[in-house]
Every structure is written in C-alpha cells, then in structure tokens.
PDB file of N, CA and C in Angstrom:
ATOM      1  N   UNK A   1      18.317  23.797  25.186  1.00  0.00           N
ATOM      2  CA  UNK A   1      18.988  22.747  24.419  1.00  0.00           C
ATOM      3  C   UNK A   1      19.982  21.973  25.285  1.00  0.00           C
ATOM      4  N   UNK A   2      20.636  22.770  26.158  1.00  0.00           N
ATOM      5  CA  UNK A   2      21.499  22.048  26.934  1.00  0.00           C
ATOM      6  C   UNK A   2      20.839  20.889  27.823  1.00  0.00           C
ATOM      7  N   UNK A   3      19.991  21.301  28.751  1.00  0.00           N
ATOM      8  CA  UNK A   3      19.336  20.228  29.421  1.00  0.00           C
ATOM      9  C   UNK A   3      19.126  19.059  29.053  1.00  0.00           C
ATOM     10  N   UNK A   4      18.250  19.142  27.367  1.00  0.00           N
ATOM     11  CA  UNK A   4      17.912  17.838  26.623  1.00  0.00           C
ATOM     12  C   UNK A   4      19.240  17.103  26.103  1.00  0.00           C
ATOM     13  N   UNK A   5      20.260  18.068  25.656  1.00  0.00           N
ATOM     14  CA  UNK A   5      21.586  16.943  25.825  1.00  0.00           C
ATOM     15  C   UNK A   5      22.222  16.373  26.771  1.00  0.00           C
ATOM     16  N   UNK A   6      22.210  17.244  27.948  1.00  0.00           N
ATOM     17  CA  UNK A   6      22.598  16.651  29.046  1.00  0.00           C
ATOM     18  C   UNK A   6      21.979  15.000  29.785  1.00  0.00           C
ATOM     19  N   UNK A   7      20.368  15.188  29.351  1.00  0.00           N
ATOM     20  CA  UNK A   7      19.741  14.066  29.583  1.00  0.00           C
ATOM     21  C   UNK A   7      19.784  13.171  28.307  1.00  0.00           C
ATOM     22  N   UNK A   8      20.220  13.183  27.497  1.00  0.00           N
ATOM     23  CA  UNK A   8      20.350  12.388  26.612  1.00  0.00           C
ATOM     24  C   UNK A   8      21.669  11.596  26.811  1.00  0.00           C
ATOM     25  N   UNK A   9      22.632  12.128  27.064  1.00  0.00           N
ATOM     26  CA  UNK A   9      24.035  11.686  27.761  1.00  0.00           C
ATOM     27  C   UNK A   9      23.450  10.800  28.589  1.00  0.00           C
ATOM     28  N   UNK A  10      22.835  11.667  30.365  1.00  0.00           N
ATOM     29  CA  UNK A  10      22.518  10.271  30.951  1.00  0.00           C
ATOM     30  C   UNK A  10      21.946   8.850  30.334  1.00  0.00           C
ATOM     31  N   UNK A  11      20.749   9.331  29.824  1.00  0.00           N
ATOM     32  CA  UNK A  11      19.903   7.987  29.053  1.00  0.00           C
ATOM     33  C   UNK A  11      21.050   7.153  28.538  1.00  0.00           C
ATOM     34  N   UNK A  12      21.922   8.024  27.696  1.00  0.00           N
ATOM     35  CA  UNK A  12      22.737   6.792  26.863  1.00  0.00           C
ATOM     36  C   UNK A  12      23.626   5.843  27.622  1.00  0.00           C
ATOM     37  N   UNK A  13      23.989   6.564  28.500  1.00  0.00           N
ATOM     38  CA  UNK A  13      24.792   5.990  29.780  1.00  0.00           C
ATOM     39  C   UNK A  13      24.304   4.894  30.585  1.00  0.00           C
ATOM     40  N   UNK A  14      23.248   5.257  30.745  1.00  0.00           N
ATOM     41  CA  UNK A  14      22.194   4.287  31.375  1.00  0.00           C
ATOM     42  C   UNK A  14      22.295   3.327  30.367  1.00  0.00           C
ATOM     43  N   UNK A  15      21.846   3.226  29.145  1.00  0.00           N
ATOM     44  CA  UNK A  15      21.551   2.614  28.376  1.00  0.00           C
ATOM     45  C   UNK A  15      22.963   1.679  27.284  1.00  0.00           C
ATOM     46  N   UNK A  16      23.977   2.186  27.391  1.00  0.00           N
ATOM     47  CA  UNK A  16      24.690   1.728  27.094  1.00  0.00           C
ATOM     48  C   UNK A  16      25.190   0.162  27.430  1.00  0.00           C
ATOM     49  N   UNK A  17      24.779  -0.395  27.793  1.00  0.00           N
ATOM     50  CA  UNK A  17      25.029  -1.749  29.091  1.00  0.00           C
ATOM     51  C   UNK A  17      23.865  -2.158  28.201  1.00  0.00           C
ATOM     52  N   UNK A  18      23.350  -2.465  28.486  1.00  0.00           N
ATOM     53  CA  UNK A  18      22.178  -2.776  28.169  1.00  0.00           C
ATOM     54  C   UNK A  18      21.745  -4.152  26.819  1.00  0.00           C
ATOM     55  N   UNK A  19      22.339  -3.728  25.544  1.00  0.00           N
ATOM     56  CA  UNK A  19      22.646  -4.731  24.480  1.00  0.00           C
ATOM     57  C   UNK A  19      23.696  -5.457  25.225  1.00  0.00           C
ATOM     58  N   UNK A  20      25.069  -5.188  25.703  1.00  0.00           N
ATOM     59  CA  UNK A  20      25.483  -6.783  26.223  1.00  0.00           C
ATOM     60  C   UNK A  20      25.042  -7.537  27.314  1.00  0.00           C
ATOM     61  N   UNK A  21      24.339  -6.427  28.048  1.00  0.00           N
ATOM     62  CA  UNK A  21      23.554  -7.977  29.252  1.00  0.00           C
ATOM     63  C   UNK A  21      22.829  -8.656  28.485  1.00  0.00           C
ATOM     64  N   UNK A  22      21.539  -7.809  27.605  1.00  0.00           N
ATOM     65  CA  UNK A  22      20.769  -8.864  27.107  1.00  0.00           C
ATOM     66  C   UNK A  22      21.501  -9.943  26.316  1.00  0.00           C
ATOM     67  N   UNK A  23      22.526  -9.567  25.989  1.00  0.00           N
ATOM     68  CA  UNK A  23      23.503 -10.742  24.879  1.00  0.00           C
ATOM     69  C   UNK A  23      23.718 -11.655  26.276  1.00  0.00           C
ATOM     70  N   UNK A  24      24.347 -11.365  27.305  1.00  0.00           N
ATOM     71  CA  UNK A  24      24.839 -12.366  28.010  1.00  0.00           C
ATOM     72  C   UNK A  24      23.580 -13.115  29.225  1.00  0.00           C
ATOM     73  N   UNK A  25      22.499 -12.674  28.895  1.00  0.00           N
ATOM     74  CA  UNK A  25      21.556 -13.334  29.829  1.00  0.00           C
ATOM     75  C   UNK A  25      20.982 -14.319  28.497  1.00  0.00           C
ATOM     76  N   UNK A  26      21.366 -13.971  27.621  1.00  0.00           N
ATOM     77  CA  UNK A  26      20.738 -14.963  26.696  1.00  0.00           C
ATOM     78  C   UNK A  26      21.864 -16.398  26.425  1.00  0.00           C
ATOM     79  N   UNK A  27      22.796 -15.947  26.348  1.00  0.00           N
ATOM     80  CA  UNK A  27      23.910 -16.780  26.703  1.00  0.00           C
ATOM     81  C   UNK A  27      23.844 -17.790  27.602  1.00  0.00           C
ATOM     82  N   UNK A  28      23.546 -17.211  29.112  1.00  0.00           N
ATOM     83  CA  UNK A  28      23.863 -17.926  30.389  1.00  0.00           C
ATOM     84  C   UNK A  28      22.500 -19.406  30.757  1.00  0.00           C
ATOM     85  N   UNK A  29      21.784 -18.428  30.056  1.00  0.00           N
ATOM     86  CA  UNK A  29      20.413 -19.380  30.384  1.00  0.00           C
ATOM     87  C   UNK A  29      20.044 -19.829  31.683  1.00  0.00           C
ATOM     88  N   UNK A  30      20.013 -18.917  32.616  1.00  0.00           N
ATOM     89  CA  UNK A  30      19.980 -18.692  33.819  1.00  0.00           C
ATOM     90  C   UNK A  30      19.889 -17.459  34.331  1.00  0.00           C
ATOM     91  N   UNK A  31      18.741 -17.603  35.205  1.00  0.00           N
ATOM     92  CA  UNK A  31      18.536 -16.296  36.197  1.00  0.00           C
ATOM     93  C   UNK A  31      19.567 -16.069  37.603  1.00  0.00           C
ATOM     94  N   UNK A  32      20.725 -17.231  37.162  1.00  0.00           N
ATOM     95  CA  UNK A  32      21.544 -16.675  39.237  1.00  0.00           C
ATOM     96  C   UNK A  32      22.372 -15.313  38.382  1.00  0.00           C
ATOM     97  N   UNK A  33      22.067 -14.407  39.425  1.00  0.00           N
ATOM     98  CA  UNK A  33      23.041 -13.207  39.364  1.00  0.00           C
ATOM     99  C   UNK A  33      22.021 -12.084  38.725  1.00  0.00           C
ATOM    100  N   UNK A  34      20.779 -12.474  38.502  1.00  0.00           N
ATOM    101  CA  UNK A  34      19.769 -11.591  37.261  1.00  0.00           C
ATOM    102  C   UNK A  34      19.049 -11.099  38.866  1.00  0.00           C
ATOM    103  N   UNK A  35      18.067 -10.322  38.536  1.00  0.00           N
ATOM    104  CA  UNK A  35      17.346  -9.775  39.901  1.00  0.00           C
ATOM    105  C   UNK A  35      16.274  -9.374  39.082  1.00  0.00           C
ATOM    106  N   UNK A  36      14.839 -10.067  39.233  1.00  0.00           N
ATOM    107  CA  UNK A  36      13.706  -9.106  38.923  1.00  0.00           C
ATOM    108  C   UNK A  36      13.280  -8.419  38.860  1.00  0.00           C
ATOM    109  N   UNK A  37      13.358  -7.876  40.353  1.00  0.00           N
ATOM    110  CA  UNK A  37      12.657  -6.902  40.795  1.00  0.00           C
ATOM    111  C   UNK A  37      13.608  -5.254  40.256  1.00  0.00           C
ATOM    112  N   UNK A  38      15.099  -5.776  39.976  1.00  0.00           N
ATOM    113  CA  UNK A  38      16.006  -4.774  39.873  1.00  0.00           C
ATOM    114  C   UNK A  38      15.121  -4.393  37.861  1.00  0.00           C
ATOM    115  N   UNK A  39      15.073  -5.226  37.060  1.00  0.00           N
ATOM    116  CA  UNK A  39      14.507  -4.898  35.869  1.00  0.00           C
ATOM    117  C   UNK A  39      13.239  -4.300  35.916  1.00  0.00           C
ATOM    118  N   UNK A  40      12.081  -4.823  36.524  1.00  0.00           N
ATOM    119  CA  UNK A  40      10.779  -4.299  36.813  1.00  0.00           C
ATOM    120  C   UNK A  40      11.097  -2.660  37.520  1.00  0.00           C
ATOM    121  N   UNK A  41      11.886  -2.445  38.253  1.00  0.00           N
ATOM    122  CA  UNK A  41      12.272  -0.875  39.271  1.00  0.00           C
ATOM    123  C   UNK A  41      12.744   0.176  37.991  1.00  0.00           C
ATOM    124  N   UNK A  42      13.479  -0.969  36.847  1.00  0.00           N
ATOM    125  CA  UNK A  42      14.449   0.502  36.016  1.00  0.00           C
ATOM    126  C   UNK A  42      13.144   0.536  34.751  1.00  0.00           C
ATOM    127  N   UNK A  43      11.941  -0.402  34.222  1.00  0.00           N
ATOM    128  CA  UNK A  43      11.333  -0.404  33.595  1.00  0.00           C
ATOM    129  C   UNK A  43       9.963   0.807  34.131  1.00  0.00           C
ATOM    130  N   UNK A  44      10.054   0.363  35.294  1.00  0.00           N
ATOM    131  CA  UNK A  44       8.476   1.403  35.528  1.00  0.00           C
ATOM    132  C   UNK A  44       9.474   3.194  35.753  1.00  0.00           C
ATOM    133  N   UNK A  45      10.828   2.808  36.094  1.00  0.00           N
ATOM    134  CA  UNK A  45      11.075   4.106  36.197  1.00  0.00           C
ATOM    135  C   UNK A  45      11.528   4.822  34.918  1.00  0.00           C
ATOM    136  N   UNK A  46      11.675   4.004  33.949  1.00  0.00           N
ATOM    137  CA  UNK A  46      11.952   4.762  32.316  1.00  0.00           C
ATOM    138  C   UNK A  46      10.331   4.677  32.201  1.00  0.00           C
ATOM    139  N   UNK A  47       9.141   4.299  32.145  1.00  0.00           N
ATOM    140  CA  UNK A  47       8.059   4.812  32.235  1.00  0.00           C
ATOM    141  C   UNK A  47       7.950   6.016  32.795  1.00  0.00           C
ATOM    142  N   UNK A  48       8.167   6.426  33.924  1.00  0.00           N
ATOM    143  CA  UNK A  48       7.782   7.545  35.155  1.00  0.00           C
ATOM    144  C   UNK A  48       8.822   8.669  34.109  1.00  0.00           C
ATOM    145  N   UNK A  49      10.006   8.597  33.353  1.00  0.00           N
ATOM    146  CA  UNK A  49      10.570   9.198  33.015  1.00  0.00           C
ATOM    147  C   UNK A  49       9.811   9.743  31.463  1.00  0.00           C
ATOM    148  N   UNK A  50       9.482   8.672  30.694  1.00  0.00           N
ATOM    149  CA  UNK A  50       7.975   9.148  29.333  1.00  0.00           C
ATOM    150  C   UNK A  50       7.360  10.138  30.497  1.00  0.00           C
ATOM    151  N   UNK A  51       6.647   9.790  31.157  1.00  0.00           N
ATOM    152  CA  UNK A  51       5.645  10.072  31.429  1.00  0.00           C
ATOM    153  C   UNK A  51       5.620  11.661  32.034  1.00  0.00           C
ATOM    154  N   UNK A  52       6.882  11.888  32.761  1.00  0.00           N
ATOM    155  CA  UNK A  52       7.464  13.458  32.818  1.00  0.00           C
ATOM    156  C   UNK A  52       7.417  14.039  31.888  1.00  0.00           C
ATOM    157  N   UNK A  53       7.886  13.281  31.172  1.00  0.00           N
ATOM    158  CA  UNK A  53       8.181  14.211  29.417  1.00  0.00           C
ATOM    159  C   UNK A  53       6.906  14.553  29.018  1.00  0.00           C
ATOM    160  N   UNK A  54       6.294  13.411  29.359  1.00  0.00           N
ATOM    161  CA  UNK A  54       4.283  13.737  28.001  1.00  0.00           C
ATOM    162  C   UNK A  54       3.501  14.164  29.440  1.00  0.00           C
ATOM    163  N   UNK A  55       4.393  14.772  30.268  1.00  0.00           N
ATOM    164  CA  UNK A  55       3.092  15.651  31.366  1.00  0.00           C
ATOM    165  C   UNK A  55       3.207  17.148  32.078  1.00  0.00           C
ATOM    166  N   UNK A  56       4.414  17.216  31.075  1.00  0.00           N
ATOM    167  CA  UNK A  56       5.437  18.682  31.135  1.00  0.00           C
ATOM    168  C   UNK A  56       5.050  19.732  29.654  1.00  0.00           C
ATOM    169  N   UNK A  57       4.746  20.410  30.685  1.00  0.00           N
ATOM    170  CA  UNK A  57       3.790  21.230  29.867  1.00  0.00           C
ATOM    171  C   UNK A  57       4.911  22.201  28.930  1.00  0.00           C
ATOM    172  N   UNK A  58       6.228  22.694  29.505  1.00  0.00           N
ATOM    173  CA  UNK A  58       7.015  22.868  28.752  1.00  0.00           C
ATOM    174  C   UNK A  58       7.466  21.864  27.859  1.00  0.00           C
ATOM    175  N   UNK A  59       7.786  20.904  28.299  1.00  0.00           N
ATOM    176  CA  UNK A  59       8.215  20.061  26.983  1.00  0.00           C
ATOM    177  C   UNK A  59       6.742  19.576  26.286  1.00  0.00           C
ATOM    178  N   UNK A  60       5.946  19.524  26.278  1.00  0.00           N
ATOM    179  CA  UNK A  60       4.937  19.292  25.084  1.00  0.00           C
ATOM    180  C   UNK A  60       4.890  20.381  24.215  1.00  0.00           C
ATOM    181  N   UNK A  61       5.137  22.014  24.804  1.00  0.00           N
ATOM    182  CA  UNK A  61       5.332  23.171  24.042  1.00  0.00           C
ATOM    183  C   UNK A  61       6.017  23.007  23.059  1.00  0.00           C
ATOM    184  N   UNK A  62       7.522  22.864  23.576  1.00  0.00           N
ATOM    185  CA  UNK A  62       8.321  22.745  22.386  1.00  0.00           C
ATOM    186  C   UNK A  62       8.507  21.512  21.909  1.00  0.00           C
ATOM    187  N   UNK A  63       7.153  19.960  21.788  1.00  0.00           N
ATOM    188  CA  UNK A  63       7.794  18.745  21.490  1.00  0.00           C
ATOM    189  C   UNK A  63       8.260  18.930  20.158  1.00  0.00           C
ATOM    190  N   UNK A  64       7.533  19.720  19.018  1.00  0.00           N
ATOM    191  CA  UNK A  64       8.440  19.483  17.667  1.00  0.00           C
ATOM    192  C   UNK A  64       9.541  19.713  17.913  1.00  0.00           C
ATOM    193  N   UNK A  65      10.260  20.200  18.417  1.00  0.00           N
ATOM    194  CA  UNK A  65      11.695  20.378  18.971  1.00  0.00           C
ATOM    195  C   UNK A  65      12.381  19.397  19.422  1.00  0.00           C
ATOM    196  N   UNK A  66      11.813  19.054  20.344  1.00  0.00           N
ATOM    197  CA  UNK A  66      12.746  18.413  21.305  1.00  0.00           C
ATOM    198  C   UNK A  66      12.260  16.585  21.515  1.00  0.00           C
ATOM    199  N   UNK A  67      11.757  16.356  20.163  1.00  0.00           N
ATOM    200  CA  UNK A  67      10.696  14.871  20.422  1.00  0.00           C
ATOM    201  C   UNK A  67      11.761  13.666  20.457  1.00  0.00           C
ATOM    202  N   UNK A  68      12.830  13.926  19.931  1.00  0.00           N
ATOM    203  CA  UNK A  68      14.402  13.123  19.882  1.00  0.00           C
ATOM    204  C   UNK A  68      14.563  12.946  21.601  1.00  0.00           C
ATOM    205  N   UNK A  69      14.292  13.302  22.254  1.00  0.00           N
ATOM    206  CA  UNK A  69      14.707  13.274  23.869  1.00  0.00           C
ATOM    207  C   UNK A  69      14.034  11.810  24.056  1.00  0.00           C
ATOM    208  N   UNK A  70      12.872  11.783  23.555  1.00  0.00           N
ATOM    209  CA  UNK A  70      11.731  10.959  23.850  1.00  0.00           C
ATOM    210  C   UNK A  70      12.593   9.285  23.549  1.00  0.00           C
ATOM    211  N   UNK A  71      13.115   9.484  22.043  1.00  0.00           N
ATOM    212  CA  UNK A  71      13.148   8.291  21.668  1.00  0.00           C
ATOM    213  C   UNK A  71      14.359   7.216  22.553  1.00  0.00           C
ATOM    214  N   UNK A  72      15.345   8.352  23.048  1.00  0.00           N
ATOM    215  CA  UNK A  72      16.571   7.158  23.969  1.00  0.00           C
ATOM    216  C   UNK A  72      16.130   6.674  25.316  1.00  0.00           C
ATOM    217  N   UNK A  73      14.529   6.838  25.372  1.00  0.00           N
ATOM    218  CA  UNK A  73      14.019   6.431  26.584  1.00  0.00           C
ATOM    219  C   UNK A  73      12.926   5.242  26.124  1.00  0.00           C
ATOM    220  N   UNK A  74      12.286   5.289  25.409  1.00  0.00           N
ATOM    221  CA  UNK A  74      11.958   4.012  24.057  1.00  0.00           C
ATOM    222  C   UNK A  74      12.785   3.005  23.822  1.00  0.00           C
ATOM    223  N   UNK A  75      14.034   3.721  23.726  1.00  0.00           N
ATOM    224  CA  UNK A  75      15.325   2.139  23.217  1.00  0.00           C
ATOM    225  C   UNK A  75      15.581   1.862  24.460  1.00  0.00           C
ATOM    226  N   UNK A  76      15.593   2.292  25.278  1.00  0.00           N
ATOM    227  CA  UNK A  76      16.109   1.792  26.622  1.00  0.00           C
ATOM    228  C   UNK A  76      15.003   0.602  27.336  1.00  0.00           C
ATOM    229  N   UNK A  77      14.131   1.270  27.293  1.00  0.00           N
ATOM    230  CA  UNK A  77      13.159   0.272  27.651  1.00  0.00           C
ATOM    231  C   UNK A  77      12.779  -0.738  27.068  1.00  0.00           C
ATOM    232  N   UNK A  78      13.094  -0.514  25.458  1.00  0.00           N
ATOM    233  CA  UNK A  78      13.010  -1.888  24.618  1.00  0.00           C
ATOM    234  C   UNK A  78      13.994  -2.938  25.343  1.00  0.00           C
ATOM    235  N   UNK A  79      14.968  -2.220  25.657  1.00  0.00           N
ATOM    236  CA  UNK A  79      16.362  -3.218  25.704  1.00  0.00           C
ATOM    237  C   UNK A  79      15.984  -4.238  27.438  1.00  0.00           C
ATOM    238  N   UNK A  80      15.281  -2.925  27.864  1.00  0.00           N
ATOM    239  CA  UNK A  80      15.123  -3.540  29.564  1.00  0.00           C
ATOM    240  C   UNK A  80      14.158  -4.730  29.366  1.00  0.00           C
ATOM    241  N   UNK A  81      12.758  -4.508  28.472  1.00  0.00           N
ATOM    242  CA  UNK A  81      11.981  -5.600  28.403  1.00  0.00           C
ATOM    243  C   UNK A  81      12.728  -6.533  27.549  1.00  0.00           C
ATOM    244  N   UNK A  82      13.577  -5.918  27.072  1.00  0.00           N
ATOM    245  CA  UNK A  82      13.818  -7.617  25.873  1.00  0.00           C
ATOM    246  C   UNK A  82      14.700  -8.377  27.061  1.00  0.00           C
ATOM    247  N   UNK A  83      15.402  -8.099  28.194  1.00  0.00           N
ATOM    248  CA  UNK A  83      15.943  -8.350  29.072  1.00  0.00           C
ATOM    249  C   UNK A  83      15.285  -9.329  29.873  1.00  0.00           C
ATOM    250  N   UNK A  84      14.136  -8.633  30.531  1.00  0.00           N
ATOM    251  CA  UNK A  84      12.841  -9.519  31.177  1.00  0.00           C
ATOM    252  C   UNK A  84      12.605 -10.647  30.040  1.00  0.00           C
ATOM    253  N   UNK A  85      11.754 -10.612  29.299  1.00  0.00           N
ATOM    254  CA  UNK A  85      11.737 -11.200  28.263  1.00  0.00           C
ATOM    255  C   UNK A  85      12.583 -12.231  28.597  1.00  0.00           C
ATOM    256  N   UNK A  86      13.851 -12.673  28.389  1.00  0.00           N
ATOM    257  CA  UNK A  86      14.545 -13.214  28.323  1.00  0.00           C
ATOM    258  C   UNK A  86      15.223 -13.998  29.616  1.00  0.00           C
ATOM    259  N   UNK A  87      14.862 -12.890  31.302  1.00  0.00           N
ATOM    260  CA  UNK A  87      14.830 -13.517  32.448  1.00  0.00           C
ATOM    261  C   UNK A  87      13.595 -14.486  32.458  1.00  0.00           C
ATOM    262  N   UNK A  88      12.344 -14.145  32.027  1.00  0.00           N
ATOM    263  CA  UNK A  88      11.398 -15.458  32.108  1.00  0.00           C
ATOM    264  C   UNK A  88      11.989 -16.369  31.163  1.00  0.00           C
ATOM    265  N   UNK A  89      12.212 -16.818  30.266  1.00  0.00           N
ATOM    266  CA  UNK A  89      12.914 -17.685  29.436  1.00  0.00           C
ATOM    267  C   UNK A  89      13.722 -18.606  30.406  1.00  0.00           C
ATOM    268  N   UNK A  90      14.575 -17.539  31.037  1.00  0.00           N
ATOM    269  CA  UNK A  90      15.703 -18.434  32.084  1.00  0.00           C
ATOM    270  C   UNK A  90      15.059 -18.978  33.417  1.00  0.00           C
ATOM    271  N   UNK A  91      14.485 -18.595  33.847  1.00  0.00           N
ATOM    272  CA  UNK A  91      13.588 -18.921  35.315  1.00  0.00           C
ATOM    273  C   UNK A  91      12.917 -20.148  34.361  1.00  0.00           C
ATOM    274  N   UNK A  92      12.611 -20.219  33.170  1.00  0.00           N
ATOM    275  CA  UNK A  92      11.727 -21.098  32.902  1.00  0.00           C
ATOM    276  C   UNK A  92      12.886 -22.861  32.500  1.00  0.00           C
ATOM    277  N   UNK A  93      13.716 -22.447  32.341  1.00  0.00           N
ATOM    278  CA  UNK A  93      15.226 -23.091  31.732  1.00  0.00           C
ATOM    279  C   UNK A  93      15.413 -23.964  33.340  1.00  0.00           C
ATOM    280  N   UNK A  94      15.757 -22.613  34.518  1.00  0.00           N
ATOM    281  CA  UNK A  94      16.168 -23.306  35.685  1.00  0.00           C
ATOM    282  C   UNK A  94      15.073 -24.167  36.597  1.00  0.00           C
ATOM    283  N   UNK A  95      13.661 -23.738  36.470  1.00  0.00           N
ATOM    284  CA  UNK A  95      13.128 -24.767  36.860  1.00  0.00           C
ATOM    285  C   UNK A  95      12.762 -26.123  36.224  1.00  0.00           C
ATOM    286  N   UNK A  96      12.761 -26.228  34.829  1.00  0.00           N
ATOM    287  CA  UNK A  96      13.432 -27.268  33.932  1.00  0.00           C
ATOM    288  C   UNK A  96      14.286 -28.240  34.661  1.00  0.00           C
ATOM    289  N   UNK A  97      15.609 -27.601  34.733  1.00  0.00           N
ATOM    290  CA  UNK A  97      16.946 -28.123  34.948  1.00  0.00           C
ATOM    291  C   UNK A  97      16.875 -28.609  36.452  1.00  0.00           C
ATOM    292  N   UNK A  98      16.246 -28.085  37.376  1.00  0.00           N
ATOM    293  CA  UNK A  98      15.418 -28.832  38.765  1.00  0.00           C
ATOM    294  C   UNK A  98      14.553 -29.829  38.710  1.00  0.00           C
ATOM    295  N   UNK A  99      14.154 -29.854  38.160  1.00  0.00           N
ATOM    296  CA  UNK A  99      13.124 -30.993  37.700  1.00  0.00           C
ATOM    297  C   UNK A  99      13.773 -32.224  37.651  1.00  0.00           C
ATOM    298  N   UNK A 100      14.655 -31.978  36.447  1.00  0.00           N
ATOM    299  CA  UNK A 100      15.291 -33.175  36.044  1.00  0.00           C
ATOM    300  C   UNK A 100      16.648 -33.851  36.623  1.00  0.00           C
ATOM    301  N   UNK A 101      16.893 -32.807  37.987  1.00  0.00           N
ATOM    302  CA  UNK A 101      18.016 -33.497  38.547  1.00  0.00           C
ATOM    303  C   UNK A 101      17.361 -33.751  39.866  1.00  0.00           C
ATOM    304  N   UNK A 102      16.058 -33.628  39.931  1.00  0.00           N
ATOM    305  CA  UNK A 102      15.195 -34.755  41.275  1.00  0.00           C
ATOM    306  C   UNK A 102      14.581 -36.066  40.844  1.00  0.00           C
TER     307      UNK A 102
END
C-alpha cells in the first residue's frame, strides 16, 4: 500500500501544474516559451508509466486493489494532451500573426 501512495504523491506532484499551464497557454496564444518536444517526452513517458502498470504482473494481481493508481496517470495525460492540443492552436495563431505582418 505504501508504494502505491507514495506514487500517487509523485503523479500528483507532477500533475499538479498542469491545469494552470493549460489555463495560461490558452491565454497567451502563443507557443514562445512552450517546447514540443518537452510535452511529447512527458506524454509518451506517462504512457511508458500505464504501460508498467498493465505489464506488471504483480500489479495486474492485485489490480482490483490497486486500479486507483492507474487513474492519476489518465488525468495527467489528459491535462498534457489538452496542453498539446492547445500548443497546435498557438503555432497555428503565430504563423497567422507572421503572415500578416509580411
């Protein structure tokens, strides 16, 4: 039990940030200061992190137990893609805004 709280702490930690960037990248309407490749790195690695979970033969044992671990790695990644999501929006805004000042 300890472990799965312990990683649930991290996740949330991780994840805590997360609702106000997406608030403030939606705000800024602009990708300066955003990094792609930095969203795509924490998205495939909360994947690689599911994917421990659903390839761990102990934790599939006890998933009726412990299936709550699963879900703060779900919201996290919602939050990371709604993020992306929202960096194409802005890349799409700033080459707009280039356009029209040539």
């Amino acid at each position: 039990m300890l472990p799965e709280i312990l990683e649930i702490i991290m996740i949330l930690c991780f994840g805590i940030s997360w609702p106000f960037n997406v608030a403030r990248s939606y705000r800024a309407r602009t990708t300066k200061g955003k990094s792609l490749v930095f969203l795509i790195c924490i998205i495939v690695g909360y994947i690689a992190g599911i994917a421990s979970k659903l390839t761990s033969e102990a934790y599939m044992n006890a998933f009726s137990e412990k299936w709550y671990v699963l879900i703060f790695y779900f919201i996290n990644i919602v939050m990371v893609c709604a993020d992306l999501v929202i960096y194409i929006r802005n890349y799409r805004l700033d080459k707009a805004h280039s356009c029209e000042e040539t």
